[in-house]
Protein backbone atom coordinates (compact mmCIF):
# COMPACT_ATOMS: atom_id res chain seq x y z
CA UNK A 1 5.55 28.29 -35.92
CA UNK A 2 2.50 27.02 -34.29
CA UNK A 3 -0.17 29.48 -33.42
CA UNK A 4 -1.48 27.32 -30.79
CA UNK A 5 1.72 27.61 -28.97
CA UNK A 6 2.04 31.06 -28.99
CA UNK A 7 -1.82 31.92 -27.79
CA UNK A 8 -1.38 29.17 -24.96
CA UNK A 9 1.49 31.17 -23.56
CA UNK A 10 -0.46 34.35 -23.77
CA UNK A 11 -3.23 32.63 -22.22
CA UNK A 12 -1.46 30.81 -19.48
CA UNK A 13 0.57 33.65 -18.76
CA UNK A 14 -2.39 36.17 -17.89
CA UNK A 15 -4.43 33.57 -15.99
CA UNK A 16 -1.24 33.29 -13.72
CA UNK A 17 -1.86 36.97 -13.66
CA UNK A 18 2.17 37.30 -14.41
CA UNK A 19 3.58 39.88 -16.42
CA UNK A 20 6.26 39.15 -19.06
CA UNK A 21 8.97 40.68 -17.11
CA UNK A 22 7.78 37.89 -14.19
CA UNK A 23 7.98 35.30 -16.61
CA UNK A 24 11.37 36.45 -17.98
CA UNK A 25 12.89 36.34 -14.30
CA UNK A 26 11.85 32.88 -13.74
CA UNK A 27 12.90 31.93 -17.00
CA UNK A 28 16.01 33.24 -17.04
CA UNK A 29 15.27 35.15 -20.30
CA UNK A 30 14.63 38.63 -21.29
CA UNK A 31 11.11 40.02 -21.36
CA UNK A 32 11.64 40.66 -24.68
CA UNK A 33 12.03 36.87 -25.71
CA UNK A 34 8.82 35.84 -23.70
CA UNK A 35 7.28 38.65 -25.85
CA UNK A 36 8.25 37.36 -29.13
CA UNK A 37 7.32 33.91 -28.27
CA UNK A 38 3.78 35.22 -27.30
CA UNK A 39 3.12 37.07 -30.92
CA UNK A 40 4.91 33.76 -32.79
CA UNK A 41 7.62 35.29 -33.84
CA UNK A 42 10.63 32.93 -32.19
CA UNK A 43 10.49 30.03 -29.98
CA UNK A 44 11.85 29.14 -27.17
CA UNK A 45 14.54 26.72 -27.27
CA UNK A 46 13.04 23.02 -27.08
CA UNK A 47 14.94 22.29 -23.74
CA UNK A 48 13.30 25.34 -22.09
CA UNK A 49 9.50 24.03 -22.90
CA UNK A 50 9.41 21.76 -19.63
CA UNK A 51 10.45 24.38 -17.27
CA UNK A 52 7.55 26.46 -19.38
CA UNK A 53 4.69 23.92 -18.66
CA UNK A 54 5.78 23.42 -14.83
CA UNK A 55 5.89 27.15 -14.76
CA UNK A 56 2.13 27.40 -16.11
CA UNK A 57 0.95 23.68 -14.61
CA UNK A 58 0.76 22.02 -17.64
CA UNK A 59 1.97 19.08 -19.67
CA UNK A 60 4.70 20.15 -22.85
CA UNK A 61 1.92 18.32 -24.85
CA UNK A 62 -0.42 20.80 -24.12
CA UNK A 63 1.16 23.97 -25.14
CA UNK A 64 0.20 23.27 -28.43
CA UNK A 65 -3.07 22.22 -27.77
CA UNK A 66 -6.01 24.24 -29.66
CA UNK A 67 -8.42 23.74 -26.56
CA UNK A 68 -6.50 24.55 -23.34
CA UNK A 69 -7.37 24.60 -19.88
CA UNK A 70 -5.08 26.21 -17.44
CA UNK A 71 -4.09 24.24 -14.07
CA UNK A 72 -3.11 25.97 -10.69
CA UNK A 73 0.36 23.84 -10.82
CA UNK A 74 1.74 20.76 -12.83
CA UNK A 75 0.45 18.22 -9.94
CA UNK A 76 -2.31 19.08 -10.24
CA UNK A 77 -2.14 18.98 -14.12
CA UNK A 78 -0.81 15.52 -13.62
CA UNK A 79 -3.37 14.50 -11.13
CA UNK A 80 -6.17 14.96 -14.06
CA UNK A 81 -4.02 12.66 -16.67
CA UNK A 82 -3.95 9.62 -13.76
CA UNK A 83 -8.26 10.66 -13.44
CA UNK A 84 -8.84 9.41 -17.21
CA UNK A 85 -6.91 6.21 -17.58
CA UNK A 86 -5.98 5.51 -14.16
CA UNK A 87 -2.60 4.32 -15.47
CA UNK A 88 0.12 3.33 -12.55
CA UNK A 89 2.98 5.86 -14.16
CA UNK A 90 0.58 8.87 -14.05
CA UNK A 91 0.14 8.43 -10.35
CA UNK A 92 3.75 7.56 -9.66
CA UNK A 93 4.63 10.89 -11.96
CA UNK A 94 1.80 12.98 -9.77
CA UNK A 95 3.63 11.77 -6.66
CA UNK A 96 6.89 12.83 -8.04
CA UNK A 97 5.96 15.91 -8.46
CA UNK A 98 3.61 16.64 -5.76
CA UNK A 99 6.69 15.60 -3.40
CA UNK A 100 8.65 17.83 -5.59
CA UNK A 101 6.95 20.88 -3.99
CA UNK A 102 6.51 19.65 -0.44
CA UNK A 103 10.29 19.51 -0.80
CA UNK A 104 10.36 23.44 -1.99
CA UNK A 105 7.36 24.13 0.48
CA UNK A 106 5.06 25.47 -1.89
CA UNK A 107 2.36 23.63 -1.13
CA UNK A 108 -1.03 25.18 0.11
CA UNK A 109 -4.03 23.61 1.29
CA UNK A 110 -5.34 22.92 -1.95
CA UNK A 111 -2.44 21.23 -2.67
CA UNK A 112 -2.49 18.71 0.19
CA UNK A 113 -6.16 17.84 -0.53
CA UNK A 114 -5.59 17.06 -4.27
CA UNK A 115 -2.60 14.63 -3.17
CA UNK A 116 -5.05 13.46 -0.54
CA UNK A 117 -7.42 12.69 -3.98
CA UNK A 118 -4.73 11.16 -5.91
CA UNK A 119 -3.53 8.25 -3.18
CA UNK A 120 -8.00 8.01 -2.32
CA UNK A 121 -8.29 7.30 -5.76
CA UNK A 122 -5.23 5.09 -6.34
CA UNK A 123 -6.45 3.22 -2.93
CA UNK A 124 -9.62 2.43 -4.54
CA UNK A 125 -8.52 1.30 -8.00
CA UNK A 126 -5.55 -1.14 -6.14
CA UNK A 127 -8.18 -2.66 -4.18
CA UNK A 128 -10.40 -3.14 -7.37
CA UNK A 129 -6.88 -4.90 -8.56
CA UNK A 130 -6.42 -6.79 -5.45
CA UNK A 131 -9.93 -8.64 -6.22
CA UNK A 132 -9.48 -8.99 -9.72
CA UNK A 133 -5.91 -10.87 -9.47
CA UNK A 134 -6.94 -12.69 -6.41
CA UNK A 135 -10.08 -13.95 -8.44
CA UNK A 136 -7.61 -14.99 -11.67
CA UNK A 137 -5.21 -16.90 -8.81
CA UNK A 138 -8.35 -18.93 -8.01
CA UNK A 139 -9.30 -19.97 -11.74
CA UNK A 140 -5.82 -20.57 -12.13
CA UNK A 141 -5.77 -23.29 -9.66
CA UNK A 142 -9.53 -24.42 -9.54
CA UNK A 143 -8.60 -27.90 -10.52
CA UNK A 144 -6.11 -27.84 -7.33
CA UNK A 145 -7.97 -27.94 -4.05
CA UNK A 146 -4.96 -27.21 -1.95
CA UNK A 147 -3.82 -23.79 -3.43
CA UNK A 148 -7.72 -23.16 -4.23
CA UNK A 149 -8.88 -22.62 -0.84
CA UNK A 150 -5.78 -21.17 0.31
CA UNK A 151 -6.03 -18.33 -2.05
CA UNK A 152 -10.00 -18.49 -1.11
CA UNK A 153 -8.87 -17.94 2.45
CA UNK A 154 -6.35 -15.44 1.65
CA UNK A 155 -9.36 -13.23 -0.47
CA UNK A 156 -11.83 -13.59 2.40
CA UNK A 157 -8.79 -12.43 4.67
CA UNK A 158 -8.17 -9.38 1.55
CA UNK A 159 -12.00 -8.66 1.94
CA UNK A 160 -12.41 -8.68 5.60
CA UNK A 161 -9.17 -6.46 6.38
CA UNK A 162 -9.03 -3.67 3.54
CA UNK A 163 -13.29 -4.28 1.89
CA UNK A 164 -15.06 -3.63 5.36
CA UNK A 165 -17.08 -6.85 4.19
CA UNK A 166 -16.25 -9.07 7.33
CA UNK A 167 -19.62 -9.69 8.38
CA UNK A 168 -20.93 -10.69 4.82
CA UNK A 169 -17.59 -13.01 4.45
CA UNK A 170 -18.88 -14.41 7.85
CA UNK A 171 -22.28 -15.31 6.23
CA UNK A 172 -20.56 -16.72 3.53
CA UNK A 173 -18.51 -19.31 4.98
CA UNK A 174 -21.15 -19.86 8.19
CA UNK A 175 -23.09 -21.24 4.87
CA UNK A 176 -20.35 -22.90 3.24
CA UNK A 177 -19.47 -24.52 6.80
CA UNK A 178 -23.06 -25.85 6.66
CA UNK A 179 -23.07 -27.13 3.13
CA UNK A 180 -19.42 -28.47 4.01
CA UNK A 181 -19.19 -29.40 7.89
CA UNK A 182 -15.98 -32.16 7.19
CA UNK A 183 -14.23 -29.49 5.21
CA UNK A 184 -11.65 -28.02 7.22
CA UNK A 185 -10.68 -25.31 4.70
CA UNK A 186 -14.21 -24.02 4.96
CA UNK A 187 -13.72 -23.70 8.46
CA UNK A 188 -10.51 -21.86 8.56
CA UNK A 189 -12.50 -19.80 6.13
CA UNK A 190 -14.92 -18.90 8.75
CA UNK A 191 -12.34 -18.35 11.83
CA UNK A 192 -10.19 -16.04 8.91
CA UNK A 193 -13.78 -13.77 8.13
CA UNK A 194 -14.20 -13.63 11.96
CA UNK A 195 -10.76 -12.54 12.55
CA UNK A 196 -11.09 -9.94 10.03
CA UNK A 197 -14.28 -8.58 11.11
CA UNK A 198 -12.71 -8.38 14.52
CA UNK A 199 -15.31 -10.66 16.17
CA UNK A 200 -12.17 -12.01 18.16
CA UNK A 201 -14.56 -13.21 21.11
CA UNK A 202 -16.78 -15.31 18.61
CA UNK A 203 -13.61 -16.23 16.31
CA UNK A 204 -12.16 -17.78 19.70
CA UNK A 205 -15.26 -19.98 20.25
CA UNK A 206 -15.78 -21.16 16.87
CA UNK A 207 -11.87 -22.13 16.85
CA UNK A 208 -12.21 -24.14 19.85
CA UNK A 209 -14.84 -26.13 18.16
CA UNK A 210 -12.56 -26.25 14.90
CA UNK A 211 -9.61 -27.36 16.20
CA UNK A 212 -11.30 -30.22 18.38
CA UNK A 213 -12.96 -31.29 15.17
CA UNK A 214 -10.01 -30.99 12.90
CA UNK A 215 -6.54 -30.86 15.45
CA UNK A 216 -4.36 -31.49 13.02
CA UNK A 217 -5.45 -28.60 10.65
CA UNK A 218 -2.07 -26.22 11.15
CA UNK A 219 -3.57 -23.06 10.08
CA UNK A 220 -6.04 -22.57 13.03
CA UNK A 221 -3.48 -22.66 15.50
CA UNK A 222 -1.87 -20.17 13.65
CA UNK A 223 -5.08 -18.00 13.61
CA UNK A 224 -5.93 -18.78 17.38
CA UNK A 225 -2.54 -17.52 18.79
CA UNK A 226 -3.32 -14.20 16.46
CA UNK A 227 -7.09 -13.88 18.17
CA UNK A 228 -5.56 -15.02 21.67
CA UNK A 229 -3.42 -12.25 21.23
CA UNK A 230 -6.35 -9.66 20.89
CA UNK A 231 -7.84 -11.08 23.66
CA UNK A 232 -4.30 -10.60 26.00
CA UNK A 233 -4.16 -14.44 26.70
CA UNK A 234 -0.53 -14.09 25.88
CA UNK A 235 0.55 -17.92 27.08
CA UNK A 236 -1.86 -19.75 24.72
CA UNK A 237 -1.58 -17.31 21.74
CA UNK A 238 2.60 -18.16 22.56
CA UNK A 239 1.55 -22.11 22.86
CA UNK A 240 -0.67 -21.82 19.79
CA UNK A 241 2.13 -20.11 17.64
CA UNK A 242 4.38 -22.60 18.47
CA UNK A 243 2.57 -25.47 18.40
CA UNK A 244 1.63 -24.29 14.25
CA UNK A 245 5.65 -24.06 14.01
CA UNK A 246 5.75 -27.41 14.74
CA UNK A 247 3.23 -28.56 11.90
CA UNK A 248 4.82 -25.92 9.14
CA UNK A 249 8.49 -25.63 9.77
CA UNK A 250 8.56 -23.57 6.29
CA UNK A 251 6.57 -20.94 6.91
CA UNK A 252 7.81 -18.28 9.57
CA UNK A 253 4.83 -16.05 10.16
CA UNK A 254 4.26 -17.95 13.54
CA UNK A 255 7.81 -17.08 14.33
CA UNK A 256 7.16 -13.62 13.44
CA UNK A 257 4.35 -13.14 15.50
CA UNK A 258 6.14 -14.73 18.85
CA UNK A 259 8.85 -12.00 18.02
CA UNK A 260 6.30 -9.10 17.43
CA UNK A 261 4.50 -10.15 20.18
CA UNK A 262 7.71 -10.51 22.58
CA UNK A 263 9.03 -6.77 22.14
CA UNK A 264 5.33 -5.30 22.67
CA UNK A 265 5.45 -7.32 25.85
CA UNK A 266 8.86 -6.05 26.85
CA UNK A 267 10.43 -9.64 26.65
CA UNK A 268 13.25 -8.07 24.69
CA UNK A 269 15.28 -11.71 24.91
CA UNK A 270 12.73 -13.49 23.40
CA UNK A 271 11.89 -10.85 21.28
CA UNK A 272 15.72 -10.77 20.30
CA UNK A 273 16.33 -14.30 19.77
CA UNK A 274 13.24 -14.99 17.45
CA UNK A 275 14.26 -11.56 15.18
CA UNK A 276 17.94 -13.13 15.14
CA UNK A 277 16.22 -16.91 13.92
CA UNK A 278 14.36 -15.21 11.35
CA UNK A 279 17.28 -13.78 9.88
CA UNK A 280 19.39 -16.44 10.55
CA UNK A 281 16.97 -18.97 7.96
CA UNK A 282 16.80 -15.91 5.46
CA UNK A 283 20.29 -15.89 5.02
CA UNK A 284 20.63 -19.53 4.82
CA UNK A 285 17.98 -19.52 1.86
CA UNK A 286 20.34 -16.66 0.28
CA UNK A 287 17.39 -13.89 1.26
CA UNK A 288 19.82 -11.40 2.67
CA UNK A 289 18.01 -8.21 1.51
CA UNK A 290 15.15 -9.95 3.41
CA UNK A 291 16.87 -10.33 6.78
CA UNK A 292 17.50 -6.95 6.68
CA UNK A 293 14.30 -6.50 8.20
CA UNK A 294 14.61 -8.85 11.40
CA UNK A 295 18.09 -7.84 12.11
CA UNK A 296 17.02 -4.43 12.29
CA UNK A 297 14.10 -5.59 14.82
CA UNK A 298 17.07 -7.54 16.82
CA UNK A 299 19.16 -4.66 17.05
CA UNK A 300 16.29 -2.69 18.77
CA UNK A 301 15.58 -5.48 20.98
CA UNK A 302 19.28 -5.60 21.80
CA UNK A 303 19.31 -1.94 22.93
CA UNK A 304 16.04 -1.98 24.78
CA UNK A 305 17.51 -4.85 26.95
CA UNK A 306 20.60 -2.51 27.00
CA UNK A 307 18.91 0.21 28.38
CA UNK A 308 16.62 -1.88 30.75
CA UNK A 309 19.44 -3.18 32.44
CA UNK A 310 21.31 0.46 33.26
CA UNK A 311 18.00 1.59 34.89
């Protein structure tokens, strides 16, 4: 028998503050068995002992522990194992239980702020990730200018949206347009660090310039009907979507923008017909799980233009 295990329950049980009777009703036991487990005399049976540690908020593990320290619940137990190693299966087991008791409604305040913690501190360490992968895609392909500067844009695009570092990603590339004025990556660079910093105004007039000095550069049309869009000139962010469609057949995300931006104006035919498209070429390329998404977008659209036309 180990004499750990027997002193933890004592332990755990009277900083609960539970009696052994207490702990025999939730256990389904008698008091007497919690009371022979407590002076080492039996043990419980081994399929009981992770009912035991939810019970007291701990890990089976540490019942036998020599140095114990009692938690207020298992989440919160679980919470400290994702704090030391920050390891993706603690947090997704912390979540799992943590929506365990949201589900029972025991949750208190305390409770809500320590799951508050754990997704704060999982948000931080993916963004850490996000650099650190996006950095290893770029030495990856440093010897390939094309997908170089397209994962380039995509980290300034990263750091502007989810760093807060817009304005020092707009210094960056306002020097590397300098050092570079003929490269037209550098400058999509610069309109992508505007966008992100939501200097649509300034992003407009520095697009204007880019795409008279480079107009067959696809992506700032893209980008332009995006910022036109902030600024609610709805026809040329439409014309500017469309007229990147026409440069990159392959890549939808103009088309889903003219749909997104369709439905918020109420153009729920548009809106419809674009959705329908998108799924249309996903299920050609065999992506059915993916056209999931834009058929369920149609189908709104559908009964929108439904309900527009009883009123």
């Amino acid at each position: 028998m180990n004499d750990n295990f027997s002193k933890n329950l004592r332990k755990l049980r009277l900083e609960k503050k539970l009696t052994q009777e207490q702990v025999a009703e939730k256990l389904g036991v008698s008091a007497q068995s919690v009371s022979r487990w407590e002076t080492g005399a039996t043990f419980p049976d081994v399929m009981m002992l992770p009912e035991i540690a939810r019970m007291y908020g701990v890990l089976v593990d540490d019942l036998f522990k020599e140095s114990l320290r009692g938690y207020d619940n298992l989440a919160e137990r679980l919470t400290s194992a994702f704090e030391v190693n920050y390891k993706y299966e603690d947090f997704m087991a912390a979540v799992t239980e943590y929506e365990r008791m949201i589900k029972e409604g025991s949750m208190d305040e305390g409770d809500y702020r320590g799951y508050c913690w754990l997704h704060m501190r999982m948000l931080q360490l993916c963004r850490k990730k996000m650099m650190e992968y996006c950095d290893k895609a770029m030495e990856l392909c440093k010897d390939d200018k094309e997908k170089y500067y397209s994962d380039k844009i995509w980290k300034i695009a990263l750091r502007s949206d989810h760093l807060n570092e817009g304005q020092q990603c707009i210094e960056e590339q306002l020097q590397a347009v300098r050092e570079e004025p003929e490269n037209a990556r550098e400058w999509v660079g610069l309109v992508t660090a505007y966008y992100g910093a939501k200097q649509y105004e300034e992003c407009y007039r520095v697009l204007q310039e880019a795409i008279a000095k480079f107009p067959e550069e696809p992506d700032f049309y893209n980008i332009a009907g995006d910022v036109c869009r902030e600024l609610k000139k709805y026809e040329e962010a439409f014309a500017c979507w469309e007229k990147y469609l026409e440069f990159e057949k392959s890549d939808l995300s103009g088309l889903y923008a003219i749909a997104d931006c369709s439905e918020e104006l109420g153009d729920y035919k548009r809106a419809y017909e674009s959705f329908m498209k998108l799924a249309e070429i996903a299920i050609e390329d065999g992506y059915d799980v993916t056209a999931q998404w834009p058929l369920r977008r149609a189908e709104g659209c559908k009964a929108k233009m439904e309900k527009k036309e009883q009123e």
